[in-house]
N, C-alpha and C. Protein backbone atom coordinates (compact mmCIF):
# COMPACT_ATOMS: atom_id res chain seq x y z
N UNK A 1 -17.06 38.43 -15.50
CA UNK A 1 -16.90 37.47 -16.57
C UNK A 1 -18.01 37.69 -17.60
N UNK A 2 -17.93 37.74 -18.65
CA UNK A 2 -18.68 37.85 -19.43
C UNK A 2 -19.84 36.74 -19.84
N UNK A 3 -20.71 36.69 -20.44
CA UNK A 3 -22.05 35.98 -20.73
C UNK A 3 -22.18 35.54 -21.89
N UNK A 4 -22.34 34.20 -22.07
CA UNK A 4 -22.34 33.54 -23.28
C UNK A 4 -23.78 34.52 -23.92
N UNK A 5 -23.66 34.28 -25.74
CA UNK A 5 -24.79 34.79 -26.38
C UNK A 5 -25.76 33.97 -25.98
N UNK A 6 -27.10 34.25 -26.02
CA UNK A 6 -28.59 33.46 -25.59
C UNK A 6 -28.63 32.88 -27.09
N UNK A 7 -29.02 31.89 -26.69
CA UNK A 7 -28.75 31.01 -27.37
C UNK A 7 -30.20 30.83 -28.77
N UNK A 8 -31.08 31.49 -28.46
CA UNK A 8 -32.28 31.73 -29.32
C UNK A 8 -32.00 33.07 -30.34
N UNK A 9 -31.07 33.80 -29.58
CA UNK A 9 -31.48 35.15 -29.98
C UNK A 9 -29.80 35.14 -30.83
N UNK A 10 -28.84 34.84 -29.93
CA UNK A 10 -27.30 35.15 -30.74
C UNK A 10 -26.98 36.37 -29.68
N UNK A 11 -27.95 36.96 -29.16
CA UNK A 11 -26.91 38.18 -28.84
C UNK A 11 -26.76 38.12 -27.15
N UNK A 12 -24.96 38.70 -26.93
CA UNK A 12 -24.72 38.42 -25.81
C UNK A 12 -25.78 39.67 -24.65
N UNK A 13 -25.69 39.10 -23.38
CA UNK A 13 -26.83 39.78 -22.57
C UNK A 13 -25.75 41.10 -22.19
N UNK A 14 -26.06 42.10 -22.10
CA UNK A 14 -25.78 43.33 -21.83
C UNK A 14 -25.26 43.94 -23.78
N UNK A 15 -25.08 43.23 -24.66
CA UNK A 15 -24.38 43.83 -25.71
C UNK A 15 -25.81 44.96 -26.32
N UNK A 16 -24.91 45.62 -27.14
CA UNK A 16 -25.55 46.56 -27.93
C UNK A 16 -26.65 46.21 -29.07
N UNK A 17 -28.18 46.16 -29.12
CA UNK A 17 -28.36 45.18 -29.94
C UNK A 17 -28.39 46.30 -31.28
N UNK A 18 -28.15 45.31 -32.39
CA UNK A 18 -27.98 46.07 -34.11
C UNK A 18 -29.36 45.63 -34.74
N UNK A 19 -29.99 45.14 -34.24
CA UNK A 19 -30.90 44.74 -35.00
C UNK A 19 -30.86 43.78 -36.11
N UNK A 20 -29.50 43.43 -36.43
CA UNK A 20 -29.20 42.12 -37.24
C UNK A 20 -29.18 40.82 -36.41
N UNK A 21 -30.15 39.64 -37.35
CA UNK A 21 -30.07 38.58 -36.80
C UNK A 21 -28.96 37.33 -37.23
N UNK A 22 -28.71 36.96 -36.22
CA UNK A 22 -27.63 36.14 -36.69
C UNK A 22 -28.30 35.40 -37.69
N UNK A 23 -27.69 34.64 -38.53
CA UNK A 23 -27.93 33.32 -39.78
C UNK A 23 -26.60 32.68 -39.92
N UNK A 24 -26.80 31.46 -40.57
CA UNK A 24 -25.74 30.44 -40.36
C UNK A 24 -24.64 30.83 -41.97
N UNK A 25 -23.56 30.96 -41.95
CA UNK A 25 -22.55 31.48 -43.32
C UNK A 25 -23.45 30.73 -44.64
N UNK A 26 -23.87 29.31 -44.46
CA UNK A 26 -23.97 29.03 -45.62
C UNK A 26 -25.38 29.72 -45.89
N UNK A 27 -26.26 29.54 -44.89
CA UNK A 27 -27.66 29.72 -45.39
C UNK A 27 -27.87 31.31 -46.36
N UNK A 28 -27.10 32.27 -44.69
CA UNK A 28 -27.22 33.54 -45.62
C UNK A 28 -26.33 33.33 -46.99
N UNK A 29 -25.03 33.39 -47.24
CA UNK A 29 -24.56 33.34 -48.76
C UNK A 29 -25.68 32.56 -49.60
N UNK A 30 -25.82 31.30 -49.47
CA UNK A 30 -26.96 30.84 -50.01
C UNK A 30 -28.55 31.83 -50.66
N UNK A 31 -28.31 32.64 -49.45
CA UNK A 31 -29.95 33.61 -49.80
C UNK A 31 -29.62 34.31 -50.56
N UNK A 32 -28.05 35.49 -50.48
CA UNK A 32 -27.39 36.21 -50.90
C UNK A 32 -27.25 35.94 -52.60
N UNK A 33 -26.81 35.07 -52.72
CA UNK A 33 -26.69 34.42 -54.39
C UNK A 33 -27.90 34.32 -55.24
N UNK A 34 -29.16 34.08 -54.57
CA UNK A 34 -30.22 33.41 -55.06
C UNK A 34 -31.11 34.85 -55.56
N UNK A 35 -30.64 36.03 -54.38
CA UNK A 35 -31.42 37.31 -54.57
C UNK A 35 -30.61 38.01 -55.44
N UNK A 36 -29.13 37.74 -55.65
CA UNK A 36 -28.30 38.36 -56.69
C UNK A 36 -28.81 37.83 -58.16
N UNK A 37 -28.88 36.04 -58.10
CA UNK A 37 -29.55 35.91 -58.97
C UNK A 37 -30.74 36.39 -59.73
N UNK A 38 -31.40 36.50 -59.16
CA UNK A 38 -33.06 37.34 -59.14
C UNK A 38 -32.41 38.67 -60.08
N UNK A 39 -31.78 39.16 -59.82
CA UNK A 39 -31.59 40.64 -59.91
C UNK A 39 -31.85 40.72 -61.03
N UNK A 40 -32.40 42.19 -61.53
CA UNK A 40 -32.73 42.89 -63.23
C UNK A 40 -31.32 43.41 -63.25
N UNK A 41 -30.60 43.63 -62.95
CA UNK A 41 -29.29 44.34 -62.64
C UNK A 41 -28.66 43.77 -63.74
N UNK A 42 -27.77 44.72 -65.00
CA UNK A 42 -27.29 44.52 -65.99
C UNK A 42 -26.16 45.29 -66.32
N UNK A 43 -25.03 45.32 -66.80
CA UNK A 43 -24.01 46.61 -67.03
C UNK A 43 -24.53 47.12 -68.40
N UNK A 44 -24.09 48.21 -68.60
CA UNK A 44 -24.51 48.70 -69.87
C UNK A 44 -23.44 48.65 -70.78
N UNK A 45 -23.45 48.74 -71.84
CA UNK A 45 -22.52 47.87 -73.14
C UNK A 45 -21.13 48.93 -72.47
N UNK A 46 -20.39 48.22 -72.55
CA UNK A 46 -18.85 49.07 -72.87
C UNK A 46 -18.17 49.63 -71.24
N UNK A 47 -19.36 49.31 -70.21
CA UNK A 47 -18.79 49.87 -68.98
C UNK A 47 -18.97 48.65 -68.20
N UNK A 48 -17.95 48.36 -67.61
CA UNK A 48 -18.26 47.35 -66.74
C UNK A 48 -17.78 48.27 -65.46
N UNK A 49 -18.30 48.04 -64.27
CA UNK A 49 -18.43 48.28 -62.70
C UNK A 49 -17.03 48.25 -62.27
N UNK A 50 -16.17 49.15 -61.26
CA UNK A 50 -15.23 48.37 -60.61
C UNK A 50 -15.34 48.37 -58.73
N UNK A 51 -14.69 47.26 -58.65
CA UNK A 51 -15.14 47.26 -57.22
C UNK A 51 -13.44 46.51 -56.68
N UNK A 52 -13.05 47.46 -55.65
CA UNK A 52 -12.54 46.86 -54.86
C UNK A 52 -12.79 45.91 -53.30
N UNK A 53 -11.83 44.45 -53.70
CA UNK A 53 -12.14 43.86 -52.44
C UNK A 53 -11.07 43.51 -51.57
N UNK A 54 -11.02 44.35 -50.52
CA UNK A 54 -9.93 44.24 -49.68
C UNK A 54 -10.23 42.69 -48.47
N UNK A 55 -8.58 42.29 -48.23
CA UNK A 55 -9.24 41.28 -46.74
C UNK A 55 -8.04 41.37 -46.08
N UNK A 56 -8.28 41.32 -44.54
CA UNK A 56 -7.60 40.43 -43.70
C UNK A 56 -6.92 39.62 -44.24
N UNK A 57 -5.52 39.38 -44.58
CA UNK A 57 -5.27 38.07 -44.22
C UNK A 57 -4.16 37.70 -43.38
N UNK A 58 -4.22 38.20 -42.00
CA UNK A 58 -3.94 38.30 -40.92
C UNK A 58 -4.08 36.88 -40.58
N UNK A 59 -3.00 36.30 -39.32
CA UNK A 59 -3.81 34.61 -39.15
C UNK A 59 -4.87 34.90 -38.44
N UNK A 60 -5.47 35.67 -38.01
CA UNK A 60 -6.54 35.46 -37.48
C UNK A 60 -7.83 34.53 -38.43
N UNK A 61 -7.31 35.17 -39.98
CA UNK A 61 -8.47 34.54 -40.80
C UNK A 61 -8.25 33.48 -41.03
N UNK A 62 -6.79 32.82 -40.78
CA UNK A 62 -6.31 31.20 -41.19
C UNK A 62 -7.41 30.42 -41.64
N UNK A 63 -7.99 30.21 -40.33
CA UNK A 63 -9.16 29.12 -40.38
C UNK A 63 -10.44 28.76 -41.08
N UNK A 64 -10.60 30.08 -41.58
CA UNK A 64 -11.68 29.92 -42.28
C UNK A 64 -11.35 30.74 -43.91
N UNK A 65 -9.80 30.61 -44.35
CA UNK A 65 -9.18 31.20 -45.45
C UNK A 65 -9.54 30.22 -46.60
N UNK A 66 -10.00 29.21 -46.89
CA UNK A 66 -10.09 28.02 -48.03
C UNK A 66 -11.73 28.43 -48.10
N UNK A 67 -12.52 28.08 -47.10
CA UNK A 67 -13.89 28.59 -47.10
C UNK A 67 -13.97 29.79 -47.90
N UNK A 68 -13.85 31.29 -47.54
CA UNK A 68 -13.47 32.23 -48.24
C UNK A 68 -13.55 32.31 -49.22
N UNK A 69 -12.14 31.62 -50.21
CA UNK A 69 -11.94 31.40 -51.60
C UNK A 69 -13.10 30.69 -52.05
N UNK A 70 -13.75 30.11 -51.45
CA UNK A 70 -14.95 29.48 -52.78
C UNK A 70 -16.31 30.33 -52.41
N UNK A 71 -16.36 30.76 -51.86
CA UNK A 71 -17.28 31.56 -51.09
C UNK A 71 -17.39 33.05 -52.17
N UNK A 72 -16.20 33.64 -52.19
CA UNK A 72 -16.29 34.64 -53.24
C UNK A 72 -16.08 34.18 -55.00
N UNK A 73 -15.62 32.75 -54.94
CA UNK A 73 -15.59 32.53 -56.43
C UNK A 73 -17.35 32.52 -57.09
N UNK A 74 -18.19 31.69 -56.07
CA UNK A 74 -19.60 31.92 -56.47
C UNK A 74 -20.32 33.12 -56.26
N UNK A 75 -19.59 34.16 -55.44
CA UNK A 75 -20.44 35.59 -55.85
C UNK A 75 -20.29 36.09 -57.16
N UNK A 76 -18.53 36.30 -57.49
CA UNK A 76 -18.24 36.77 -58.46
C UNK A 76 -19.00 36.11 -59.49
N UNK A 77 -19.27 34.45 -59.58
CA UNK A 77 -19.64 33.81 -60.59
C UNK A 77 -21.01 34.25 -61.18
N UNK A 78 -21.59 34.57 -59.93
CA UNK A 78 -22.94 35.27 -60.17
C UNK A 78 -23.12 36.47 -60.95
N UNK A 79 -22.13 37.25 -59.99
CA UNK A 79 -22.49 39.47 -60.77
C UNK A 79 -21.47 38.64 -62.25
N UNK A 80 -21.09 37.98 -62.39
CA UNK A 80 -20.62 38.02 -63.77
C UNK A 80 -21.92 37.69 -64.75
N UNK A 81 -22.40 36.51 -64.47
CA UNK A 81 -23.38 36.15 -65.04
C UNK A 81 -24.69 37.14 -65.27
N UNK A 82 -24.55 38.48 -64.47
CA UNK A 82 -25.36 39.55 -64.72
C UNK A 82 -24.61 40.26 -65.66
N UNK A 83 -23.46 40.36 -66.10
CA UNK A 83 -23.03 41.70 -67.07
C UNK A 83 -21.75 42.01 -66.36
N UNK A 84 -21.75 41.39 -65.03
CA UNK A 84 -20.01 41.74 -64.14
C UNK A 84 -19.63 42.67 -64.45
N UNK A 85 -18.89 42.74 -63.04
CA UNK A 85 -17.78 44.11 -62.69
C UNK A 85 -16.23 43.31 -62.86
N UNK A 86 -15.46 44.33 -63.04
CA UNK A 86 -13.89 43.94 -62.67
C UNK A 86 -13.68 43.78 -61.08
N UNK A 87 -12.74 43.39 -60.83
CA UNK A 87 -12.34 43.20 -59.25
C UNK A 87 -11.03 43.31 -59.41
N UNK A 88 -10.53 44.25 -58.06
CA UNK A 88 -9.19 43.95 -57.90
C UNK A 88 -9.46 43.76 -56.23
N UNK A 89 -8.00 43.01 -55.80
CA UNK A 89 -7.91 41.88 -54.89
C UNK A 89 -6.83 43.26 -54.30
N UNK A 90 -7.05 43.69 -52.61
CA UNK A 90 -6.39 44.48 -51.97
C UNK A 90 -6.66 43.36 -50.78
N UNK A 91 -5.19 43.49 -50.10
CA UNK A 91 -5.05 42.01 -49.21
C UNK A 91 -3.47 43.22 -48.28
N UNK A 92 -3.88 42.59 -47.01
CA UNK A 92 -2.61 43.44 -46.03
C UNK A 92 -2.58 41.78 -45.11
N UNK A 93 -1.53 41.83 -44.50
CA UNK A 93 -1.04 40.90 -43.61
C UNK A 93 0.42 41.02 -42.63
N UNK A 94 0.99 40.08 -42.39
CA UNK A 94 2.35 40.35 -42.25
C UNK A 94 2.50 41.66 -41.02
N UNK A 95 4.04 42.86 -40.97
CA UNK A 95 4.04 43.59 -40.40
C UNK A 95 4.95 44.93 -41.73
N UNK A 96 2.75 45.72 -42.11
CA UNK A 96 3.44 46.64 -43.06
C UNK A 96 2.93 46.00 -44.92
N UNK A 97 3.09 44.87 -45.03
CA UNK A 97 2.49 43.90 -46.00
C UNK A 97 0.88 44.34 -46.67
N UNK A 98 1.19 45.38 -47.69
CA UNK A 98 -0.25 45.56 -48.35
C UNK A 98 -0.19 45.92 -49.69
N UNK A 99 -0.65 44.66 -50.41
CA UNK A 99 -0.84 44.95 -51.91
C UNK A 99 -1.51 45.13 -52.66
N UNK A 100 -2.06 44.93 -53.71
CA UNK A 100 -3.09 45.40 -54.80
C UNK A 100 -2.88 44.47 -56.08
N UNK A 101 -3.79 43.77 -56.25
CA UNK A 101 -3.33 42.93 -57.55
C UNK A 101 -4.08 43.98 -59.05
N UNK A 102 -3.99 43.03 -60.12
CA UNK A 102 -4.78 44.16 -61.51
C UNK A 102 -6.30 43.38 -60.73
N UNK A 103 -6.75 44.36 -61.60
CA UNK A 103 -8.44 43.97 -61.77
C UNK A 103 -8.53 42.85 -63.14
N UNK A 104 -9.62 41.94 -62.10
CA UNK A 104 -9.98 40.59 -62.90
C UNK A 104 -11.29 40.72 -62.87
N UNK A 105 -11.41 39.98 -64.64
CA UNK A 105 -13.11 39.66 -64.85
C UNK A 105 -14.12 39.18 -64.43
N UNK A 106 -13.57 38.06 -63.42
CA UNK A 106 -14.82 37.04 -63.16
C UNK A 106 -14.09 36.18 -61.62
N UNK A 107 -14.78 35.52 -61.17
CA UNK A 107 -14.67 35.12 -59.69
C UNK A 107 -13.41 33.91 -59.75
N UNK A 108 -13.78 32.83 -60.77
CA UNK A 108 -12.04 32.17 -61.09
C UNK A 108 -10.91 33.13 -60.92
N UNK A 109 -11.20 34.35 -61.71
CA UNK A 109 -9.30 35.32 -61.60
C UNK A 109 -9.57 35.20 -60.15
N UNK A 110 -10.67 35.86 -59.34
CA UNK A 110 -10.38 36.18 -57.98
C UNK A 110 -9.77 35.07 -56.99
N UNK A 111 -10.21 34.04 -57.30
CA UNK A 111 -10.06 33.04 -56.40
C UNK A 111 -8.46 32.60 -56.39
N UNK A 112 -8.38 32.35 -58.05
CA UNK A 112 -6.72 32.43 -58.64
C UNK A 112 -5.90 33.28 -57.51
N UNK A 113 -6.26 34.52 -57.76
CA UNK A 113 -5.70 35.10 -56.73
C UNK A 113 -5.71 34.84 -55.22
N UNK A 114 -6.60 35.03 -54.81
CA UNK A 114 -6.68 34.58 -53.29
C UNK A 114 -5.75 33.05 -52.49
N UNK A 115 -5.53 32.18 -53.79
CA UNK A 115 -5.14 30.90 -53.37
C UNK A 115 -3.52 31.24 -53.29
N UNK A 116 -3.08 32.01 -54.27
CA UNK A 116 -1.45 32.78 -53.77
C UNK A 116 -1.57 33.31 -52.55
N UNK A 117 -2.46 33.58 -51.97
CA UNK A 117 -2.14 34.30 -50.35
C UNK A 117 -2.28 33.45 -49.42
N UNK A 118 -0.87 33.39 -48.42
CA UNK A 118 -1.04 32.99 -47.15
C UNK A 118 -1.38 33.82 -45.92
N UNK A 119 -2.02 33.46 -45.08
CA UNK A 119 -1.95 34.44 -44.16
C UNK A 119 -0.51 34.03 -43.23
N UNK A 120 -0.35 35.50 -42.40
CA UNK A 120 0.65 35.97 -41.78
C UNK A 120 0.72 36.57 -40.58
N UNK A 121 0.98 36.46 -39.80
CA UNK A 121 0.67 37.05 -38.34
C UNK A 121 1.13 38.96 -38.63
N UNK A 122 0.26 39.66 -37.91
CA UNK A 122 0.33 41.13 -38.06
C UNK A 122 -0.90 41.90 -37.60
N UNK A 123 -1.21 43.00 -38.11
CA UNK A 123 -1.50 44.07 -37.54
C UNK A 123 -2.63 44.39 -38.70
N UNK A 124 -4.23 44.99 -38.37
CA UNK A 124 -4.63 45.34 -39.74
C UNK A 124 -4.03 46.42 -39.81
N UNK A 125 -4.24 46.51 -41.46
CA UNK A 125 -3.80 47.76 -42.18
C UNK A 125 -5.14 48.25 -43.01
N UNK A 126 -6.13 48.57 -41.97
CA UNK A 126 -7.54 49.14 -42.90
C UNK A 126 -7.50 50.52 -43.78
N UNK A 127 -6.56 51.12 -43.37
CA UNK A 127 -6.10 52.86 -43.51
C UNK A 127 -5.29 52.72 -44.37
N UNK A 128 -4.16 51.51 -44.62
CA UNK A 128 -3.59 51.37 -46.43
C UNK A 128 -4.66 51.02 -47.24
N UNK A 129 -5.56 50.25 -46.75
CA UNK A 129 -6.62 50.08 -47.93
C UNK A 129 -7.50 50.80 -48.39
N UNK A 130 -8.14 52.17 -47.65
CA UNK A 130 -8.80 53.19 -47.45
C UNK A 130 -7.97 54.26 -48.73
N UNK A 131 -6.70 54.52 -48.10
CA UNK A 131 -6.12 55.19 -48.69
C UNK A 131 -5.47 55.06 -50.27
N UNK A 132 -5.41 53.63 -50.55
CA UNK A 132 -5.31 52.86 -51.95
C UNK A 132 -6.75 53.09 -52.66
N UNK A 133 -7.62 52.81 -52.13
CA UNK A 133 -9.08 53.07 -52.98
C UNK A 133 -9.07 54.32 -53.11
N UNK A 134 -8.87 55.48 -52.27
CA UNK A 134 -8.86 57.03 -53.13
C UNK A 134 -7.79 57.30 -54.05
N UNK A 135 -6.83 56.64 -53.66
CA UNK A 135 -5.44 56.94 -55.02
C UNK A 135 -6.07 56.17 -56.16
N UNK A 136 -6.71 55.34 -56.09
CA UNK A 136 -7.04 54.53 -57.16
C UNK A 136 -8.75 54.89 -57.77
N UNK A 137 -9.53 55.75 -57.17
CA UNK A 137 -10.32 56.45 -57.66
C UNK A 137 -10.61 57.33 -58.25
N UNK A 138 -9.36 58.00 -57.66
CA UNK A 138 -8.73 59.38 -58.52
C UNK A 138 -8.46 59.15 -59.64
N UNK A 139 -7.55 58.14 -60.10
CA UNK A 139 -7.27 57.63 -61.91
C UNK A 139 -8.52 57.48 -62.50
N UNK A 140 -9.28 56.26 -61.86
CA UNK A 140 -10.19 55.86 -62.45
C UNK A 140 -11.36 55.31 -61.67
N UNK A 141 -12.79 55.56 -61.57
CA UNK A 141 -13.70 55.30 -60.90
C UNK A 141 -13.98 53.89 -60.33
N UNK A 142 -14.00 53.82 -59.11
CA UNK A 142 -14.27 52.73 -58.58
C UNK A 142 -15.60 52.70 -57.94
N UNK A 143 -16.74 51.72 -58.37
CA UNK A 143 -17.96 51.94 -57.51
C UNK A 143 -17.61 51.55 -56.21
N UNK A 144 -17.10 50.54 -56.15
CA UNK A 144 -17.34 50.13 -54.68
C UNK A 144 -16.03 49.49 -53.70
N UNK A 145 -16.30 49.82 -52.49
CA UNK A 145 -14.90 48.53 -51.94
C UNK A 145 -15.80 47.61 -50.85
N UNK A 146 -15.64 46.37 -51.23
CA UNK A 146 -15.69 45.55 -49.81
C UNK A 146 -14.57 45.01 -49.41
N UNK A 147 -14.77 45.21 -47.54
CA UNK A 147 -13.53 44.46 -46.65
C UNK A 147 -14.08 43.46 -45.74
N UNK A 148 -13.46 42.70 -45.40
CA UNK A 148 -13.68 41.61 -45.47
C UNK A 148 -12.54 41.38 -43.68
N UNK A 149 -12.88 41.46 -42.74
CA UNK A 149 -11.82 41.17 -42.01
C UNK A 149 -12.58 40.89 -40.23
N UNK A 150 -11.49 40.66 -39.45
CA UNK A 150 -12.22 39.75 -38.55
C UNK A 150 -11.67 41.25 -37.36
N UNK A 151 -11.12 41.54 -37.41
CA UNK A 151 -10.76 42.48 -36.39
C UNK A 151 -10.23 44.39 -36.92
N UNK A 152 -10.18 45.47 -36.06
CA UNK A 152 -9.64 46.74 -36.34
C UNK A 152 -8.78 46.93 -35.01
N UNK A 153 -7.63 47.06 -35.70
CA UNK A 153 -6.88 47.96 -34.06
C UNK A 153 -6.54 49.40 -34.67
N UNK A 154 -7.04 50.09 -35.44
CA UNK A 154 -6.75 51.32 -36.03
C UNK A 154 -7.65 52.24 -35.11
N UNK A 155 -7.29 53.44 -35.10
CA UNK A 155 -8.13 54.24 -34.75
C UNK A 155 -9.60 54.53 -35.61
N UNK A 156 -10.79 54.56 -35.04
CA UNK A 156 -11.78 54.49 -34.97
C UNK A 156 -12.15 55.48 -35.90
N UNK A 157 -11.55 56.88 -35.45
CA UNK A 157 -11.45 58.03 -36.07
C UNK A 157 -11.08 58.52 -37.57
N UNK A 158 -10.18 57.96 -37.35
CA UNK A 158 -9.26 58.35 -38.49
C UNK A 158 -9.37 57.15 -39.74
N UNK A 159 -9.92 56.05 -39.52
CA UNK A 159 -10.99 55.12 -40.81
C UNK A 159 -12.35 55.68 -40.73
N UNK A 160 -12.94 56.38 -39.92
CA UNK A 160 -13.85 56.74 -40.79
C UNK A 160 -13.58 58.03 -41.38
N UNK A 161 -13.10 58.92 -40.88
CA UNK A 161 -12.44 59.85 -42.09
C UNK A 161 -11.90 60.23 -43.11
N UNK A 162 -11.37 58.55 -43.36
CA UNK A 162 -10.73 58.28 -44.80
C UNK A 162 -11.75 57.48 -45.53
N UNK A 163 -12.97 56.68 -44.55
CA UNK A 163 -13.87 56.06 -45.21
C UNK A 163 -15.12 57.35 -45.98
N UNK A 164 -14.96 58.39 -44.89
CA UNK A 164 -16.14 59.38 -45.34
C UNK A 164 -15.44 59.92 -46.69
N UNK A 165 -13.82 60.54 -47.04
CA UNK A 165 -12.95 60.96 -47.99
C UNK A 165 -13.78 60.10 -49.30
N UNK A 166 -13.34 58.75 -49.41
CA UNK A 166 -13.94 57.55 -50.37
C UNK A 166 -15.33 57.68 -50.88
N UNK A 167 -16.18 58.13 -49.38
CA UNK A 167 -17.26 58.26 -49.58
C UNK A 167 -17.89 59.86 -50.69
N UNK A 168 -17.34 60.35 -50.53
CA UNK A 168 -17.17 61.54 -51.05
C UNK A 168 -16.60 61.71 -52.91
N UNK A 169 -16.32 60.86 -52.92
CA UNK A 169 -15.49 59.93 -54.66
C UNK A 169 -16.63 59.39 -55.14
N UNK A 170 -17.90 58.94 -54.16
CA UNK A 170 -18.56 58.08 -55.17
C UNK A 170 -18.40 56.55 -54.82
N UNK A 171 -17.31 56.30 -53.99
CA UNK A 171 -17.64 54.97 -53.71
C UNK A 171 -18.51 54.98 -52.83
């Protein structure tokens, strides 16, 4: 039977330790915003950043899917308030279910978006989203992707080989 986490430390007894310490969602986002704030970080006239953000929305994320949405409306609200990037919203669910919305300016479009999605019982699809950020790098440069998800049943292998591919683009 397995062993609850210790309760000082977070990490379960026999697990692998990462050297990351647990923190509570709000506190870290909280720190997260405040050091984004801080930032000298500026776009330069005429280029704005693009970043893809893929998620889960598998029911696994049900529960904590409303949290989420306001959660990324105040990041975005932030890197905007530096000079912002575009965002486009890559979301899989369902069985097979993976789309791509346009790229939006600021953390309202994102959230806009996110509040059209329900989650759906299914399967991830990390390897459509992998494979959408290089088709979509190829047109046009994307700095970055974040994913966002609670579980992988994909092979191990074969996402990071499409993650190293991406990696290789520049994201």
């Amino acid at each position: 039977m397995a062993q609850p986490p210790d309760k000082t430390t977070g990490v379960t007894p026999g697990a692998r330790e990462t050297g990351v310490k647990p923190v509570s969602g709000k506190t870290s986002v909280d720190a997260f915003l405040e050091t984004l704030g801080r930032s000298a970080v500026t776009a330069q006239a005429g280029r704005r950043g693009r970043l893809i953000f893929a998620l889960d929305a598998t029911m696994s994320r049900q529960p904590t899917w409303d949290l989420a949405i306001g959660v990324q409306e105040r990041m975005y609200a932030t890197a905007a308030a530096l000079g912002g990037h575009d965002v486009q919203l890559v979301y899989f669910r369902g069985f097979g279910e993976c789309r791509a919305s346009r790229f939006v300016a600021d953390g309202k479009g994102l959230a806009d978006l996110m509040r059209r999605i329900a989650c759906q019982g299914g399967h991830t699809q990390i390897a459509r989203v992998l494979e959408h950020v290089r088709a979509n790098t190829r047109e046009k440069s994307v700095g970055a992707l974040v994913y966002v998800g609670v579980a992988m049943e994909e092979n191990p292998v074969d996402l990071a080989a499409l993650a190293g591919v991406i990696g290789l683009l520049g994201v």
